[in-house]
C-alpha atoms as a PDB file:
ATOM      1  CA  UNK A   1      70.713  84.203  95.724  1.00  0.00           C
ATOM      2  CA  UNK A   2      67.670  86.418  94.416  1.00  0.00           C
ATOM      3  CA  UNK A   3      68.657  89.172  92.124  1.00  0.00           C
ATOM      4  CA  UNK A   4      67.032  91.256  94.756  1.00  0.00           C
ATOM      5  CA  UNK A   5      69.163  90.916  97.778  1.00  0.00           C
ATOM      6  CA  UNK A   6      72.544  91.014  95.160  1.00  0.00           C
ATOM      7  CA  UNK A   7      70.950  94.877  94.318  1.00  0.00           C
ATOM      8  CA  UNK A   8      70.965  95.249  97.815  1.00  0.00           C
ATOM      9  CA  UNK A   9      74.532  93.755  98.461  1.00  0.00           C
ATOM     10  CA  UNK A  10      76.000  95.968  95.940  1.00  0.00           C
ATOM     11  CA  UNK A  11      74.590  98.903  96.927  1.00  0.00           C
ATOM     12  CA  UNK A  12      75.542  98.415 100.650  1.00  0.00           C
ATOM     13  CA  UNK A  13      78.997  97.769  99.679  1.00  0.00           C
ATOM     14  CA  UNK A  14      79.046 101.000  97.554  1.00  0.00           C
ATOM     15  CA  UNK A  15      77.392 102.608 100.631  1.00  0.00           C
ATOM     16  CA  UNK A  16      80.605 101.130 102.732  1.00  0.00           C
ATOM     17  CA  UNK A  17      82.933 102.388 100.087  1.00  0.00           C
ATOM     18  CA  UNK A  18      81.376 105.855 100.102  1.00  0.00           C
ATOM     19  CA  UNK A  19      81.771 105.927 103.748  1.00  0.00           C
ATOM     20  CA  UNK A  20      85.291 104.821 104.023  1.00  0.00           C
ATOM     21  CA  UNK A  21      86.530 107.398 101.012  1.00  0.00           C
ATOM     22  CA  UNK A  22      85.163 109.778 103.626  1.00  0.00           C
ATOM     23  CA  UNK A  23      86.603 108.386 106.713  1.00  0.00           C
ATOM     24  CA  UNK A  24      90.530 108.759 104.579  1.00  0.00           C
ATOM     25  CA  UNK A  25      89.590 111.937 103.217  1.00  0.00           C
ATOM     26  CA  UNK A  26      89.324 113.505 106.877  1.00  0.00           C
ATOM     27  CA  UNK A  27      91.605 111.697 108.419  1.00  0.00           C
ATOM     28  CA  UNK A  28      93.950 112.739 105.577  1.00  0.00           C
ATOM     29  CA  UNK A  29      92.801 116.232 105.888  1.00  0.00           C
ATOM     30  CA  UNK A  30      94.165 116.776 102.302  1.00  0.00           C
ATOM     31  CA  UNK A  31      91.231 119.547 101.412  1.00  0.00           C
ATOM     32  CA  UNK A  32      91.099 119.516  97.469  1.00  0.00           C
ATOM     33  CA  UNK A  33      90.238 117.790  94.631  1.00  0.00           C
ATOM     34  CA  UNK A  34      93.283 115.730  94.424  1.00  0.00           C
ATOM     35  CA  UNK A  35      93.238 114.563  98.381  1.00  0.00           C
ATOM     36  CA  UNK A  36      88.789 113.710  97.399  1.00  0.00           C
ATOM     37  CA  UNK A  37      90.573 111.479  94.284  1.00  0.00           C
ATOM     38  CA  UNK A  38      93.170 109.979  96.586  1.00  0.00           C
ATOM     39  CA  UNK A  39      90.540 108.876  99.130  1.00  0.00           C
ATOM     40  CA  UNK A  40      88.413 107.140  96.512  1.00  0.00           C
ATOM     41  CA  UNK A  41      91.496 105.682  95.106  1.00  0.00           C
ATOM     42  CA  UNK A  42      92.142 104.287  98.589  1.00  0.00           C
ATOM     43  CA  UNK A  43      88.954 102.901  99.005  1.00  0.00           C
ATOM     44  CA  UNK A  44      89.104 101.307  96.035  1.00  0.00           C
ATOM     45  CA  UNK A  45      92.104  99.411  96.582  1.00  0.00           C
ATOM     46  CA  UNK A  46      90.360  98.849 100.016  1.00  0.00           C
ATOM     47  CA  UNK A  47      87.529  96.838  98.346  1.00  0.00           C
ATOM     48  CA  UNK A  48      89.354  95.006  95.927  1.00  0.00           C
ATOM     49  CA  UNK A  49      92.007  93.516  98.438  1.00  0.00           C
ATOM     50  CA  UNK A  50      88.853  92.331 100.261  1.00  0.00           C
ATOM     51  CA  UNK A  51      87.196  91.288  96.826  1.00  0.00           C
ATOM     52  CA  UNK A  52      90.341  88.968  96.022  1.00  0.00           C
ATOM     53  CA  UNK A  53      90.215  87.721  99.697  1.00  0.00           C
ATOM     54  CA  UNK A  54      86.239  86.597  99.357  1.00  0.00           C
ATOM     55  CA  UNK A  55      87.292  85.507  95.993  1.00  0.00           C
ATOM     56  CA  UNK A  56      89.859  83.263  97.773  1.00  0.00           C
ATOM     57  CA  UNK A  57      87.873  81.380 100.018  1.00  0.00           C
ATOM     58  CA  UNK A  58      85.114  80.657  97.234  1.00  0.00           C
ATOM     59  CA  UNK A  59      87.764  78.987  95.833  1.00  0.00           C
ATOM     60  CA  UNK A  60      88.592  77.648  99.062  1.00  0.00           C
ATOM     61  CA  UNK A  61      92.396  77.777  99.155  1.00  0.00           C
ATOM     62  CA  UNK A  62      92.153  78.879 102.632  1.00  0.00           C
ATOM     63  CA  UNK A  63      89.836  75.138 103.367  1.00  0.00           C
ATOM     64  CA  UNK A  64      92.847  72.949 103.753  1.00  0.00           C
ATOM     65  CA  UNK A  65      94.691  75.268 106.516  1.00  0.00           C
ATOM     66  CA  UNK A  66      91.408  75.560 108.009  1.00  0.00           C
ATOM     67  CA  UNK A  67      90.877  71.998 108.704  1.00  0.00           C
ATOM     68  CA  UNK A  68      94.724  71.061 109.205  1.00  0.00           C
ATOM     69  CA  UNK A  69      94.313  73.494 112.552  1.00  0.00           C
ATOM     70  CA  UNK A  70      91.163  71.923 113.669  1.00  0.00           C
ATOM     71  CA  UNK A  71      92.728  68.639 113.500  1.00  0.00           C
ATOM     72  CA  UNK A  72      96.260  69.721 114.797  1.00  0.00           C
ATOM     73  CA  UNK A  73      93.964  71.032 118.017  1.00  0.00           C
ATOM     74  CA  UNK A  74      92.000  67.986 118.123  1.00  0.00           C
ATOM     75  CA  UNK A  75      94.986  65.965 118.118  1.00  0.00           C
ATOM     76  CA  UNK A  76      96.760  67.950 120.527  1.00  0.00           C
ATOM     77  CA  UNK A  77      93.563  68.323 123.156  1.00  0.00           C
ATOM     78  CA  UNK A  78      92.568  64.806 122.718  1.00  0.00           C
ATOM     79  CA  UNK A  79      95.442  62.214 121.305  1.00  0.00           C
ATOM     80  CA  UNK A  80      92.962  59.596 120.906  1.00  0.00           C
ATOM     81  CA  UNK A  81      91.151  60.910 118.133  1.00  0.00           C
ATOM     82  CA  UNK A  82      90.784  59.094 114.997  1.00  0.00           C
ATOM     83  CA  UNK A  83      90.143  59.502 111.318  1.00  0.00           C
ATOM     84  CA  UNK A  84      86.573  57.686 111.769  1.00  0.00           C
ATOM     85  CA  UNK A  85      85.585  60.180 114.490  1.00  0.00           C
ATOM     86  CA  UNK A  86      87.135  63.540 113.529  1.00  0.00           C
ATOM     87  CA  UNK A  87      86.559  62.561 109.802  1.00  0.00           C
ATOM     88  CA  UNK A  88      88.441  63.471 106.542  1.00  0.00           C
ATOM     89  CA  UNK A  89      89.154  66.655 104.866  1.00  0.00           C
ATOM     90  CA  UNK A  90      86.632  65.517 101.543  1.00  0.00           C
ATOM     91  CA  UNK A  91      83.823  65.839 104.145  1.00  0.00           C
ATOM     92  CA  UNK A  92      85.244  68.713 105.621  1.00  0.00           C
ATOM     93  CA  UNK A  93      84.964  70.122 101.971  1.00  0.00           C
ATOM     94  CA  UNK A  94      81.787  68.852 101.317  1.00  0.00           C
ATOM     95  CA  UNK A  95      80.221  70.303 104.347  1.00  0.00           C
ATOM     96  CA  UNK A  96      81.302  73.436 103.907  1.00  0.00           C
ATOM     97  CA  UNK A  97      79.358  75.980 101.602  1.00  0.00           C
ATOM     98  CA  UNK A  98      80.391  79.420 100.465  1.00  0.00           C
ATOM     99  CA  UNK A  99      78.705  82.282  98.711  1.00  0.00           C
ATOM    100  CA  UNK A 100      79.627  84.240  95.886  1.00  0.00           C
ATOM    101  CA  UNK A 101      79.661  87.416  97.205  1.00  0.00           C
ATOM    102  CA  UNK A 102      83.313  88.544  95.844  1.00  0.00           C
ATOM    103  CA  UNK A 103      81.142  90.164  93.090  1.00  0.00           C
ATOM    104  CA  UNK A 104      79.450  93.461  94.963  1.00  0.00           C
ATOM    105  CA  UNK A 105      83.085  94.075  96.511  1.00  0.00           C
ATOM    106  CA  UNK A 106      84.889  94.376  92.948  1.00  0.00           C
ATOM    107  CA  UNK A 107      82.002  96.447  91.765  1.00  0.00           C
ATOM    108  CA  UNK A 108      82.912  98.908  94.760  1.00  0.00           C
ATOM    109  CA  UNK A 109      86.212  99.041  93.838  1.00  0.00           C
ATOM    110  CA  UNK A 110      85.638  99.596  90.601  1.00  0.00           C
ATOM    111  CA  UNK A 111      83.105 102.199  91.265  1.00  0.00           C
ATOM    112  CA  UNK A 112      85.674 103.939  93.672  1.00  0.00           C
ATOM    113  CA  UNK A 113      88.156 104.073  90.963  1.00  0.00           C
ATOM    114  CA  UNK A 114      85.710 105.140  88.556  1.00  0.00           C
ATOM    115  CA  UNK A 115      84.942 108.387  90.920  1.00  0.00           C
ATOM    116  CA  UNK A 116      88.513 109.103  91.592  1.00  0.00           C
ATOM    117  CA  UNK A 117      89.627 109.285  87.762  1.00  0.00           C
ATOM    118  CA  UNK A 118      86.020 111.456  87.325  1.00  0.00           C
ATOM    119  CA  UNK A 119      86.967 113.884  90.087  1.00  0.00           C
ATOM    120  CA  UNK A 120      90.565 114.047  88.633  1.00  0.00           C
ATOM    121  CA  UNK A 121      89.023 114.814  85.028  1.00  0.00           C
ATOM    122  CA  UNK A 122      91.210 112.279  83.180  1.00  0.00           C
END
C-alpha cells in the first residue's frame, strides 16, 4: 500500500469516528461537555473493538473456522467430495491475502480518546 491511500484511510476513518461521536451524542441527547466527552469516548471504544477485530483476521485466527464451514457445507451438499478436489486448508491459507488495515482504526480510537480527555480538560 502507497503511503498515499494509508493518509487517506486514516483520515476517512477519523472522518467515520467524527461522525459516529455525533450520531451518540444526539442520540444521547446529553447536552454538555461531559455527554460531547462521553460520545468520543464511545467512539473510541467503537474503533478499537473493530481495530482488534481487523487485527484478528490479519492474523487469521478466524481462517481455520472459515474453511472448516466451507468444507462442512461441501461435505454436507455433496458427500462425494474429496481432499484432491476441495483441497487442503495450507492452500486455503495460501490463497488467501489480507491487508493491514487494523492500523487507521487504532489511530481513530486513539484520536477519539485523545478528544474526549481534551474536552474533559484532564
Amino acid at each position: 500500500m502507497g503511503k498515499q491511500y494509508q493518509i487517506q484511510c486514516c483520515i476517512r476513518n477519523l472522518v467515520y469516528a467524527a461522525v459516529a461521536a455525533a450520531v451518540v451524542f444526539v442520540i444521547r441527547r446529553q447536552w454538555n461537555l461531559i455527554g460531547i466527552s462521553d460520545a468520543c469516548a464511545l467512539s473510541g471504544i467503537v474503533f478499537l473493538i473493530v481495530g482488534l477485530f481487523r487485527r484478528a483476521r490479519y492474523m487469521r485466527f478466524y481462517d481455520l473456522c472459515i474453511y472448516g464451514a466451507m468444507r462442512f457445507k461441501s461435505l454436507r451438499t455433496n458427500p462425494g467430495v474429496s481432499d484432491k478436489t476441495f483441497g487442503s486448508y495450507g492452500e486455503f491459507v495460501e490463497k488467501r491475502r489480507y491487508e493491514r488495515n487494523y492500523t487507521e482504526s487504532f489511530i481513530a480510537a486513539a484520536s477519539m480518546f485523545i478528544c474526549s480527555l481534551a474536552i474533559l480538560g484532564i
